[in-house]
N, C-alpha and C. Protein backbone atom coordinates (compact mmCIF):
# COMPACT_ATOMS: atom_id res chain seq x y z
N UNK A 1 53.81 66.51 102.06
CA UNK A 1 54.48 65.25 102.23
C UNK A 1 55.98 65.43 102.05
N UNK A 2 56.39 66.41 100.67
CA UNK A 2 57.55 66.40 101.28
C UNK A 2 58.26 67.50 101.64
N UNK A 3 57.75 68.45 102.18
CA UNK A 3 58.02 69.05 103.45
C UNK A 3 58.59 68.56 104.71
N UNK A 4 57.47 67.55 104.44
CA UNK A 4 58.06 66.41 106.35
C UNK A 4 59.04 65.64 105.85
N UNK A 5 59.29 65.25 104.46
CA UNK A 5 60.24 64.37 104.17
C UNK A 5 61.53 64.91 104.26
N UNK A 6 61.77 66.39 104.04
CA UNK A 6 62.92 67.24 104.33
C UNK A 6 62.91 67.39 105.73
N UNK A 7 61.94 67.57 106.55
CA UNK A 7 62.12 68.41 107.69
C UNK A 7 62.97 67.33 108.58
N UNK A 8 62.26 66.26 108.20
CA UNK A 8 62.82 64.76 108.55
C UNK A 8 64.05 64.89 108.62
N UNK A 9 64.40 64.99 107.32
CA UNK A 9 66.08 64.46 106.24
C UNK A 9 67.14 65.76 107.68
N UNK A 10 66.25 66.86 107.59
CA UNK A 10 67.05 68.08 108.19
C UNK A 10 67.22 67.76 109.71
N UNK A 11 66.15 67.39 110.28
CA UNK A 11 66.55 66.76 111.61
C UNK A 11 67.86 65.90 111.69
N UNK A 12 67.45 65.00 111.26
CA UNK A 12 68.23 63.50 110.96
C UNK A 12 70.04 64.06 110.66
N UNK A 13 70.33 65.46 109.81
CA UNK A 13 71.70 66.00 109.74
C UNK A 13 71.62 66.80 110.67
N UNK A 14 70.83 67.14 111.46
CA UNK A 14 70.63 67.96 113.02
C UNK A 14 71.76 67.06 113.94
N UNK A 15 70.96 65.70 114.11
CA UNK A 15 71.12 64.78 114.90
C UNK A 15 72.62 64.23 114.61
N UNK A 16 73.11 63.96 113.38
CA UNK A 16 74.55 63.39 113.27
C UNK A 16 75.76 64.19 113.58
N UNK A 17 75.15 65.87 113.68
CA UNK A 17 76.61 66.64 113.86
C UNK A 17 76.46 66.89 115.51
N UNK A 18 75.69 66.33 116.39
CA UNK A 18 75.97 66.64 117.57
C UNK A 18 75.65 64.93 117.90
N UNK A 19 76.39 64.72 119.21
CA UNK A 19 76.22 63.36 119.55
C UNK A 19 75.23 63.01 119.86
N UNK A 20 73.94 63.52 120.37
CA UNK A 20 72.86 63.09 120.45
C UNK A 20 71.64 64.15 120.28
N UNK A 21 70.42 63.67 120.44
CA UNK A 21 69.35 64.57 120.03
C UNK A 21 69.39 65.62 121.09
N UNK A 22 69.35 66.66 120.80
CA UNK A 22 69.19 68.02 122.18
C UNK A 22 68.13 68.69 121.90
N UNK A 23 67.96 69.15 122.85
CA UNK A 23 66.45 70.07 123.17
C UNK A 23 67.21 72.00 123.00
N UNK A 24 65.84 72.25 122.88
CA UNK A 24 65.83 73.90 122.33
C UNK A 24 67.11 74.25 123.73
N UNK A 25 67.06 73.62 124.88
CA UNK A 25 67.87 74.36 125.71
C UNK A 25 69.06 73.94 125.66
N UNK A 26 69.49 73.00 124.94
CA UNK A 26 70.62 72.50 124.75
C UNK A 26 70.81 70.99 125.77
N UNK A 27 69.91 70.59 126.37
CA UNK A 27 69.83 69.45 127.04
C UNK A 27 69.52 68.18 126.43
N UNK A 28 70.07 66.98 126.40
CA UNK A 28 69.76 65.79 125.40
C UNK A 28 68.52 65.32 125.72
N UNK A 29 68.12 64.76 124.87
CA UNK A 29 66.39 64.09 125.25
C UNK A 29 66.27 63.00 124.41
N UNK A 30 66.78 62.18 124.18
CA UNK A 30 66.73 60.51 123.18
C UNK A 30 65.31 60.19 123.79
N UNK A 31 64.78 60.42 124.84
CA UNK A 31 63.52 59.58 124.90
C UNK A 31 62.57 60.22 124.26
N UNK A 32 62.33 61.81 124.13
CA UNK A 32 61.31 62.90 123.47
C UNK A 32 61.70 62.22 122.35
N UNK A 33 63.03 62.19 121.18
CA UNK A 33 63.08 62.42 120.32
C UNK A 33 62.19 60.82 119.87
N UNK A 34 62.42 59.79 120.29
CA UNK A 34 61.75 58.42 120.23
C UNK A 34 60.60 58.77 119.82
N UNK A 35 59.66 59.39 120.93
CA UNK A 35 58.25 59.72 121.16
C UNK A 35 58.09 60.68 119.64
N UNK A 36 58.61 61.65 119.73
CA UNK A 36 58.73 62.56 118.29
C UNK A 36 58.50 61.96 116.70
N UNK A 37 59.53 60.31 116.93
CA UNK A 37 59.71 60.31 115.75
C UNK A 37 58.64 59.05 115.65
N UNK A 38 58.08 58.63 116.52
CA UNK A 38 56.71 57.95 116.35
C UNK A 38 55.44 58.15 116.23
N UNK A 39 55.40 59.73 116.57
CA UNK A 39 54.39 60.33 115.93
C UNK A 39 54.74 61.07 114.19
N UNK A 40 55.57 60.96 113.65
CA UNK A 40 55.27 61.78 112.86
C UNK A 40 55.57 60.43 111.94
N UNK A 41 55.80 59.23 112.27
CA UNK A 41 55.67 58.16 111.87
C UNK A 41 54.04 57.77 111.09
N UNK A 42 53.32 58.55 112.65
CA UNK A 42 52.11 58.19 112.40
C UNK A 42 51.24 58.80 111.49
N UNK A 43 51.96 59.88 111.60
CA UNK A 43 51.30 61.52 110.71
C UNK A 43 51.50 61.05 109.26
N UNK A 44 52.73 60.74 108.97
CA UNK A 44 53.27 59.70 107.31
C UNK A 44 52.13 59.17 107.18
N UNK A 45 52.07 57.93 107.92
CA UNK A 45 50.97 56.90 107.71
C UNK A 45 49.98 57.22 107.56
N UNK A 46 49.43 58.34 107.97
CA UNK A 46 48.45 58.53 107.98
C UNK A 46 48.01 59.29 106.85
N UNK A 47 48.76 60.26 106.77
CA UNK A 47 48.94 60.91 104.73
C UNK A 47 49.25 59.51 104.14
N UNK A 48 50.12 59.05 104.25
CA UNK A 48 50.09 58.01 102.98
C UNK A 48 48.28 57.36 102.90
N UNK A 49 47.60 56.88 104.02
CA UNK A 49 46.35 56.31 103.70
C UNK A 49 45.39 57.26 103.35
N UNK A 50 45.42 59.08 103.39
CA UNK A 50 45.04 59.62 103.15
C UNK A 50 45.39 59.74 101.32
N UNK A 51 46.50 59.99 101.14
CA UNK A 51 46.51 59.57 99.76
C UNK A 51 45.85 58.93 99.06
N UNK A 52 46.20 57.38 99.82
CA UNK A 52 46.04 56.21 99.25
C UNK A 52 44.07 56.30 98.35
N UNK A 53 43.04 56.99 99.33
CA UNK A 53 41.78 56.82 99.78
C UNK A 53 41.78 57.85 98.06
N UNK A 54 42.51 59.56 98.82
CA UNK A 54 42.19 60.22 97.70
C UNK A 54 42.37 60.02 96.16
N UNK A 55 43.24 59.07 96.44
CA UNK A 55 43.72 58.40 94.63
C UNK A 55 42.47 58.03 94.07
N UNK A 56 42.45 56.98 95.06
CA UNK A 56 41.10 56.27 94.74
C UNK A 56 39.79 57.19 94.01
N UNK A 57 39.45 57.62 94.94
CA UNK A 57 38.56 58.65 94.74
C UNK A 57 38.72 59.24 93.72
N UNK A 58 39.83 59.76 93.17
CA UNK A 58 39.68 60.50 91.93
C UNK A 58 39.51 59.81 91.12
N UNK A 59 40.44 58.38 91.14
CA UNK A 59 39.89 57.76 90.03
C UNK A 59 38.91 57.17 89.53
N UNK A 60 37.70 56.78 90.65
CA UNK A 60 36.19 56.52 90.45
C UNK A 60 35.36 57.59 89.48
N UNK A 61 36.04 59.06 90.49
CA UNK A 61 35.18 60.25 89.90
C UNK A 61 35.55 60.43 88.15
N UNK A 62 36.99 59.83 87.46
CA UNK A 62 37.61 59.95 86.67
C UNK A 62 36.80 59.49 85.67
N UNK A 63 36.42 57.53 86.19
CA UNK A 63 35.47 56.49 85.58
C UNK A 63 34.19 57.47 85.45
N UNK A 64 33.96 58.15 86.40
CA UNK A 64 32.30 58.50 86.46
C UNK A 64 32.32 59.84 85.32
N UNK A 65 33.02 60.88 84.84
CA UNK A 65 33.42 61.63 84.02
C UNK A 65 33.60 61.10 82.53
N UNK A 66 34.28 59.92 82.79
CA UNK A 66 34.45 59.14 80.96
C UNK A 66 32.71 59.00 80.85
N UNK A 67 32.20 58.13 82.21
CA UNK A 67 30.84 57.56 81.76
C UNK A 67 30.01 58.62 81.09
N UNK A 68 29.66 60.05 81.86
CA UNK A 68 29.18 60.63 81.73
C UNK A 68 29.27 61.69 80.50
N UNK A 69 30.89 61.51 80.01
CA UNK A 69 30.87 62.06 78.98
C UNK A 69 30.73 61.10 77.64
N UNK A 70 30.88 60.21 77.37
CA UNK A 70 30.70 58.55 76.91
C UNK A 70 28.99 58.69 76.47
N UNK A 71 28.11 59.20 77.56
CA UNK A 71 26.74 59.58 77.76
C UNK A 71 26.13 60.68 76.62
N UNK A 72 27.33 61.47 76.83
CA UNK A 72 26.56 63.24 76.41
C UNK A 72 26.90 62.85 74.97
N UNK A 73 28.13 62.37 74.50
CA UNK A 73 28.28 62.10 73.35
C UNK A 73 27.64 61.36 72.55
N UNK A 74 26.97 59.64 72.60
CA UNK A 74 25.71 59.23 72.44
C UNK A 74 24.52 60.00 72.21
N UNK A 75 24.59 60.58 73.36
CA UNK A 75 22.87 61.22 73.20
C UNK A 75 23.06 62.44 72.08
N UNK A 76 24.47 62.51 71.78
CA UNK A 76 24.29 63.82 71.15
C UNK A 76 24.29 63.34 69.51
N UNK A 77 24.73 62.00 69.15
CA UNK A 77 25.00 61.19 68.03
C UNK A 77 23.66 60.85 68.08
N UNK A 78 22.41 60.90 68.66
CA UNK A 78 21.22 60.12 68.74
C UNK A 78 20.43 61.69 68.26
N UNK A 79 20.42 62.38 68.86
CA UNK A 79 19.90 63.63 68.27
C UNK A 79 20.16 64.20 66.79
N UNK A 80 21.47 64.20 66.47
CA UNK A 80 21.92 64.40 64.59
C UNK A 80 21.16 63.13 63.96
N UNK A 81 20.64 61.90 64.81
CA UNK A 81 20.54 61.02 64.12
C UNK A 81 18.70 61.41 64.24
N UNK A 82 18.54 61.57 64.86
CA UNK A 82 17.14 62.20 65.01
C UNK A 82 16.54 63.60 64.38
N UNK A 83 17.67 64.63 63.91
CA UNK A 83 17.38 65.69 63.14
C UNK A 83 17.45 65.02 61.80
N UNK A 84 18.54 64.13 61.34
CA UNK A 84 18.82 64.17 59.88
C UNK A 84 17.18 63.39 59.60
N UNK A 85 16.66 62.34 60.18
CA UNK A 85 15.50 61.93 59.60
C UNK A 85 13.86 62.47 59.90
N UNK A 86 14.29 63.53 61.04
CA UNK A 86 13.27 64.40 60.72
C UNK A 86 12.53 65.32 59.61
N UNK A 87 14.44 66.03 59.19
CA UNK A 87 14.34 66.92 57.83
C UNK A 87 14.62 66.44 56.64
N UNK A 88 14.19 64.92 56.73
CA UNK A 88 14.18 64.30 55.16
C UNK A 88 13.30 65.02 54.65
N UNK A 89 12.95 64.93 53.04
CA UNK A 89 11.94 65.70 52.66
C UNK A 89 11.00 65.05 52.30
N UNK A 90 11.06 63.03 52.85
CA UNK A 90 9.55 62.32 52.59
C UNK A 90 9.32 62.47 53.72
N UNK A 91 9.79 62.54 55.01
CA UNK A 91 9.18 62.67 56.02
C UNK A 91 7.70 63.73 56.31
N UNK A 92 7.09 63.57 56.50
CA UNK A 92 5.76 64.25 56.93
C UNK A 92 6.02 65.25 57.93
N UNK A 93 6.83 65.06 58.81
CA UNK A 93 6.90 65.81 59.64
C UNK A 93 8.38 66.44 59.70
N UNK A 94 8.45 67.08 58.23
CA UNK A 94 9.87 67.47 58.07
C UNK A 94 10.22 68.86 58.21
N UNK A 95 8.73 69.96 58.27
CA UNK A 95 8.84 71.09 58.73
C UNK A 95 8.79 71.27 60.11
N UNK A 96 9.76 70.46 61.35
CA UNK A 96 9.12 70.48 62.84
C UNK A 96 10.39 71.68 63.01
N UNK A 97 10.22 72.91 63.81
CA UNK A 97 10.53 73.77 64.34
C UNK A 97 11.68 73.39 65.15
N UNK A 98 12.74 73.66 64.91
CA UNK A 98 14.23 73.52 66.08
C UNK A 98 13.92 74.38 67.25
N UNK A 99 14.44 73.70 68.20
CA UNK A 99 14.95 74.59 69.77
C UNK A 99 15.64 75.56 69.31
N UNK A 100 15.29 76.79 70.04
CA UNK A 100 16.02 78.04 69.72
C UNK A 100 17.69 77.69 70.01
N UNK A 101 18.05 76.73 70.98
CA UNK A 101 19.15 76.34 71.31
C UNK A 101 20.14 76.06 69.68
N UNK A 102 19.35 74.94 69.59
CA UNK A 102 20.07 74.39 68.17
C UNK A 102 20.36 75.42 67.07
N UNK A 103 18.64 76.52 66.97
CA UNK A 103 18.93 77.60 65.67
C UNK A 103 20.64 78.51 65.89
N UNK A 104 20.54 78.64 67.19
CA UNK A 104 21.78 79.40 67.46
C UNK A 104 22.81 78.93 67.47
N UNK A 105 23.43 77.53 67.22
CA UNK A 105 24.90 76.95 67.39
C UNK A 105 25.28 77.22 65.41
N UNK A 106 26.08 77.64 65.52
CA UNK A 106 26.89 78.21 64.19
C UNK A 106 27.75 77.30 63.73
N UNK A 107 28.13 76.53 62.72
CA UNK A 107 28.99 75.86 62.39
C UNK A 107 30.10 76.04 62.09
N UNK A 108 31.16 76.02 62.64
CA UNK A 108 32.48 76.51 62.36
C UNK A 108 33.15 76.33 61.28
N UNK A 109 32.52 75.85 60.30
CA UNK A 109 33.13 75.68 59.19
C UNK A 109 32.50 75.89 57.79
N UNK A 110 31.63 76.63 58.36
CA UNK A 110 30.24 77.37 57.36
C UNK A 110 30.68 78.72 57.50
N UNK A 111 30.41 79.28 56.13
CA UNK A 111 30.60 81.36 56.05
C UNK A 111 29.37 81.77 55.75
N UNK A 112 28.83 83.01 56.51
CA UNK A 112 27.47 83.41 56.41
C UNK A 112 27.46 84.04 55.26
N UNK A 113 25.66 83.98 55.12
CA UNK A 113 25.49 83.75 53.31
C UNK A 113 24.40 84.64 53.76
N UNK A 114 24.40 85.84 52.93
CA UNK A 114 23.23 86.84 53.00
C UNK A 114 21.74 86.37 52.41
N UNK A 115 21.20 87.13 53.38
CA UNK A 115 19.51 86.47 52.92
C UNK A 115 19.26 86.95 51.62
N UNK A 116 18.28 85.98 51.37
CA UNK A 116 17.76 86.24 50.06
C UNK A 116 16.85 87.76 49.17
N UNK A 117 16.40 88.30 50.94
CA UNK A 117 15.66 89.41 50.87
C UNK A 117 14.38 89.40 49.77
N UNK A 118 14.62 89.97 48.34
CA UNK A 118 13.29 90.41 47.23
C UNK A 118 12.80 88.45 47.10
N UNK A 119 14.25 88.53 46.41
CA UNK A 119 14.09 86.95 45.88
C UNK A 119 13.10 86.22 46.55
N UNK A 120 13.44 85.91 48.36
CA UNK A 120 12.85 85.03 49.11
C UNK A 120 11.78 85.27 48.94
N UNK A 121 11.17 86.59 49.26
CA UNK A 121 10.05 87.12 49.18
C UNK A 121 8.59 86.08 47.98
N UNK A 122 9.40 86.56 46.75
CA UNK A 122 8.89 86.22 45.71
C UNK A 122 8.81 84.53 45.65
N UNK A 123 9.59 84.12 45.78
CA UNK A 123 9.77 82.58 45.99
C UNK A 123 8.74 82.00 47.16
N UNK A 124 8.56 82.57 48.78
CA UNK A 124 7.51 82.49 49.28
C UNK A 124 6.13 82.72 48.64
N UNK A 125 5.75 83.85 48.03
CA UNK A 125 4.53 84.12 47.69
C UNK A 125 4.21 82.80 46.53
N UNK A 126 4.88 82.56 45.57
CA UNK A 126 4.55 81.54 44.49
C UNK A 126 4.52 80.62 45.15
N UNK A 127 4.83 79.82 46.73
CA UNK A 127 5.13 78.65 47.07
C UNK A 127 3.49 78.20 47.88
N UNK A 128 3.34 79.84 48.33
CA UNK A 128 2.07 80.43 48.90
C UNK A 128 0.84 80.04 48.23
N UNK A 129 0.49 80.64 46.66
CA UNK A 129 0.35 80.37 45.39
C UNK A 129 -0.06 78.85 45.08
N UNK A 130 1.24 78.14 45.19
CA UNK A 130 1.14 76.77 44.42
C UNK A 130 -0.16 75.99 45.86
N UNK A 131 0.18 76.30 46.95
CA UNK A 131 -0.26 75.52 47.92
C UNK A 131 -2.26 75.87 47.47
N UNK A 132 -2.31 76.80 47.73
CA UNK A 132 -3.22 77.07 47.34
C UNK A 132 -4.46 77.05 46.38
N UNK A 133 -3.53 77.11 45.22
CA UNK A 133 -3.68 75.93 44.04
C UNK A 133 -4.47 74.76 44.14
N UNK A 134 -3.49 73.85 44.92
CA UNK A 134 -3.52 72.66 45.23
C UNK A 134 -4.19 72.29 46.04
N UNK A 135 -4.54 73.32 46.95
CA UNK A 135 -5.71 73.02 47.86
C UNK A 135 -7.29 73.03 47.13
N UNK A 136 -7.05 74.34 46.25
CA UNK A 136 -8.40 74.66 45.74
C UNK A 136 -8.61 73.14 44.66
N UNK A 137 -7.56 72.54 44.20
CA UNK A 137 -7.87 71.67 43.59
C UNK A 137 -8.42 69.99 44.18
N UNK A 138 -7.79 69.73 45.45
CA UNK A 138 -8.52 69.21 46.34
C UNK A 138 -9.66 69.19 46.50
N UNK A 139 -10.37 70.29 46.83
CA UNK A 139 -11.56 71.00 47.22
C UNK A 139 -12.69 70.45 46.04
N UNK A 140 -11.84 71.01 44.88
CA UNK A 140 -12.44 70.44 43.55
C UNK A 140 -12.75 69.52 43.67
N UNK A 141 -11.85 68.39 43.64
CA UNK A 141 -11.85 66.89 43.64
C UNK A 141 -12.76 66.31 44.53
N UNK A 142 -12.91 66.82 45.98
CA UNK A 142 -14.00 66.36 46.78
C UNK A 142 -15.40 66.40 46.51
N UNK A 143 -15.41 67.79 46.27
CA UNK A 143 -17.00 68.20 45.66
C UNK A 143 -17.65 67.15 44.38
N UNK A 144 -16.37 67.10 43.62
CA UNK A 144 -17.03 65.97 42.41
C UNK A 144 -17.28 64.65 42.94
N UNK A 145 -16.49 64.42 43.61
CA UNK A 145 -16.92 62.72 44.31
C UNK A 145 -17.84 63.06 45.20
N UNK A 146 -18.27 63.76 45.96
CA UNK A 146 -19.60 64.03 46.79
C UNK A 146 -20.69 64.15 45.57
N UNK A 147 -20.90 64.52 44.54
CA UNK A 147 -21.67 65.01 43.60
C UNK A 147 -21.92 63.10 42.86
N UNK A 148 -20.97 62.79 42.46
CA UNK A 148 -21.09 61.68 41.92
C UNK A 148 -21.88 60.28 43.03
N UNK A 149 -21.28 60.37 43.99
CA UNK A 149 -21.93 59.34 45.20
C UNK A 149 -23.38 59.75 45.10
N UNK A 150 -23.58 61.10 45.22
CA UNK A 150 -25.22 61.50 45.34
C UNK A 150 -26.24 60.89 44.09
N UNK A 151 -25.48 61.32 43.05
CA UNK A 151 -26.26 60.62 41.67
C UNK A 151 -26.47 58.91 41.70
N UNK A 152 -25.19 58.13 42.51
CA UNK A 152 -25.51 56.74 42.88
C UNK A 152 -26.53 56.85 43.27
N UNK A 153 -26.97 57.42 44.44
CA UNK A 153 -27.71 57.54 45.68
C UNK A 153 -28.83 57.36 44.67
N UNK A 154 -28.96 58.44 44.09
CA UNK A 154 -30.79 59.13 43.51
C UNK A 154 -31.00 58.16 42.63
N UNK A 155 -29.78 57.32 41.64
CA UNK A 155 -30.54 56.23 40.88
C UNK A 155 -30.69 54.95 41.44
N UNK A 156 -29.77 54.72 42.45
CA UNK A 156 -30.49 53.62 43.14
C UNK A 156 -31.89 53.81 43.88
N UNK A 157 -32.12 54.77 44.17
CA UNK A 157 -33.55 55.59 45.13
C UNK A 157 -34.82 55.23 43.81
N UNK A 158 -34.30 55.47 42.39
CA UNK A 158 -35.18 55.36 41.29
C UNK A 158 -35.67 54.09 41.27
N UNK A 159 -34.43 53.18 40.95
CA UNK A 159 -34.35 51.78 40.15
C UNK A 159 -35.53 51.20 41.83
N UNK A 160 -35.32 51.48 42.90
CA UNK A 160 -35.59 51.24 44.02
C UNK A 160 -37.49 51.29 43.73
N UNK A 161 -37.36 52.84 43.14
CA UNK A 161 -39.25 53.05 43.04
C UNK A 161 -40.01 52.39 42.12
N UNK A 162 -38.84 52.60 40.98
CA UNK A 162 -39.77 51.50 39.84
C UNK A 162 -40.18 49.73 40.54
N UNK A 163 -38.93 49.48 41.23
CA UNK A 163 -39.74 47.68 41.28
C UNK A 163 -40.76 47.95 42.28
N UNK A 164 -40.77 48.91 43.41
CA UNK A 164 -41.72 48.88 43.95
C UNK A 164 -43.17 49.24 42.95
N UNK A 165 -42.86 50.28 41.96
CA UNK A 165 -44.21 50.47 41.08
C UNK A 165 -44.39 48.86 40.45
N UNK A 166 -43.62 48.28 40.13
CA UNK A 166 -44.01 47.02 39.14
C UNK A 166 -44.50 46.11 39.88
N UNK A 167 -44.11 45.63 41.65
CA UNK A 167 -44.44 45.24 42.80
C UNK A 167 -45.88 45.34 42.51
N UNK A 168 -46.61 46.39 42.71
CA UNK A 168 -47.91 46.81 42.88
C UNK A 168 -49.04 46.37 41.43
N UNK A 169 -48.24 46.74 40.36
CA UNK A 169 -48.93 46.44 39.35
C UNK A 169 -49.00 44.81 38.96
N UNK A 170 -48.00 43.80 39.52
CA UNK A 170 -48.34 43.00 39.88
C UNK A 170 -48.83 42.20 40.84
N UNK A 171 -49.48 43.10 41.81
CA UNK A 171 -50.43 42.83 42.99
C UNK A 171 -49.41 42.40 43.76
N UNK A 172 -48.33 42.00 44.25
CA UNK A 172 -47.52 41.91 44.74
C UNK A 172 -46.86 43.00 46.22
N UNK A 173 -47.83 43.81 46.14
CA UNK A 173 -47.55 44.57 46.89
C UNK A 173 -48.47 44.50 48.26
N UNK A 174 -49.34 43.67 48.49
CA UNK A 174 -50.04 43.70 49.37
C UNK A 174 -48.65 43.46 50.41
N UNK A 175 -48.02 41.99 50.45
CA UNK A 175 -47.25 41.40 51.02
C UNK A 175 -46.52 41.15 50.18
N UNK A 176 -45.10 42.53 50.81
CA UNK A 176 -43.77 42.47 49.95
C UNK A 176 -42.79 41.56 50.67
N UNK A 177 -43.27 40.30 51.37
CA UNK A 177 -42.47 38.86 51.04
C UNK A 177 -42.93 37.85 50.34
N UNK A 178 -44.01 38.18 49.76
CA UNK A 178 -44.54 37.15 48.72
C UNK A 178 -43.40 36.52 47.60
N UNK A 179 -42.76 37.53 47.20
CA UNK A 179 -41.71 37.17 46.28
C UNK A 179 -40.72 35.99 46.79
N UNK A 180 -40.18 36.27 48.18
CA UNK A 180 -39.22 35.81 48.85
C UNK A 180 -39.64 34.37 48.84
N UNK A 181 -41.20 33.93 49.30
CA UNK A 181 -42.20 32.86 49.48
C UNK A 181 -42.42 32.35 48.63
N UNK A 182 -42.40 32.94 47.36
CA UNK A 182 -42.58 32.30 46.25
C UNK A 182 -41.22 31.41 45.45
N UNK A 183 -40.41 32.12 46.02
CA UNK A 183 -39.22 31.49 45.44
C UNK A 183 -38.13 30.41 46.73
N UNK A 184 -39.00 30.19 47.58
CA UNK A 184 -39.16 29.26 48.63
C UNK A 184 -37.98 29.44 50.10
N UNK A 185 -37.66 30.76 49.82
CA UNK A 185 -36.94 31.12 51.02
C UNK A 185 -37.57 31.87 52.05
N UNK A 186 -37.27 31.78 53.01
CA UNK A 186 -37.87 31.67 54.55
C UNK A 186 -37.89 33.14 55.02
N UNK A 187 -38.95 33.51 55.82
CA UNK A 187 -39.02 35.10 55.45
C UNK A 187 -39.45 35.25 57.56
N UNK A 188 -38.81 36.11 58.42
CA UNK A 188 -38.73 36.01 59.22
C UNK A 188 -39.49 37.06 59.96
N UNK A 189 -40.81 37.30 60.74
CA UNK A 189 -41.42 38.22 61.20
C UNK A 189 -40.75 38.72 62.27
């Protein structure tokens, strides 16, 4: 654009030091130069609306870049917000495994801290240990309440045989709704 705006400017001091516009052969031509300067009239115009379009354009793509980064940033405030209450430690599901992506981003403002090596070791195995423990004590705990329900079971199964024995010894057993009949409630075949 302004290339043509000089080439213009340079014509234009072409044109004032000789009396009129001349051709490469030295012959005047005011009507070419007319024709000349209405096309490149048009050529302007036509960069300028070419501009005009490309402005535009960038600046949509500009809007569409904020949006999209406006986007990544959210989703990325939604994810810290989604790790921190994953790895609470009431959460249940606080041992869930990171994307190898995430294990690998380093914090720039953290200094690496050597592993624990023997220590960890030992600290795993007792943690190993306690779980275990705690399982076997579970285990415990079930078996006794299975054990205890059963003893319900067998003395209700008892208390169950005796009225039937007392049923019988009071003849009562021919027809075990006699009782029900006797005490005037309605007994349904």
């Amino acid at each position: 654009m302004e290339r043509l705006q000089r080439s213009q400017s340079q014509r234009n001091t072409v044109g004032t030091s000789t009396p009129g516009p001349v051709n490469w052969n030295g012959a005047s031509t005011s009507g070419n130069q007319v024709a000349q300067d209405k096309v490149v009239a048009r050529l302007i115009q036509a960069l300028e609306e070419l501009k005009a379009k490309l402005e535009k354009r960038v600046e949509t793509m500009e809007g569409e870049i904020r949006s999209l980064r406006l986007m990544k940033d959210e989703a990325a405030a939604e994810v810290e917000i989604w790790k921190k209450k994953a790895l609470r430690t009431g959460n249940k599901r606080s041992r869930i495994a990171l994307s190898p992506g995430a294990q690998l981003k380093v914090d720039s403002q953290s200094t690496p801290v050597k592993s624990p090596g023997k220590a960890r070791l030992l600290s795993d195995h007792a943690a190993h240990a306690w779980i275990v423990e705690l399982h076997n004590l579970e285990v415990n705990a079930l078996k006794e309440l299975r054990l205890q329900e059963l003893n319900r079971r067998r003395a209700a199964e008892q208390c169950l045989a005796e009225m039937e024995e007392r049923m019988e010894s009071n003849g009562e057993a021919e027809d075990g709704n006699a009782t029900f009949q006797s005490q005037g409630m309605p007994v349904e075949h």
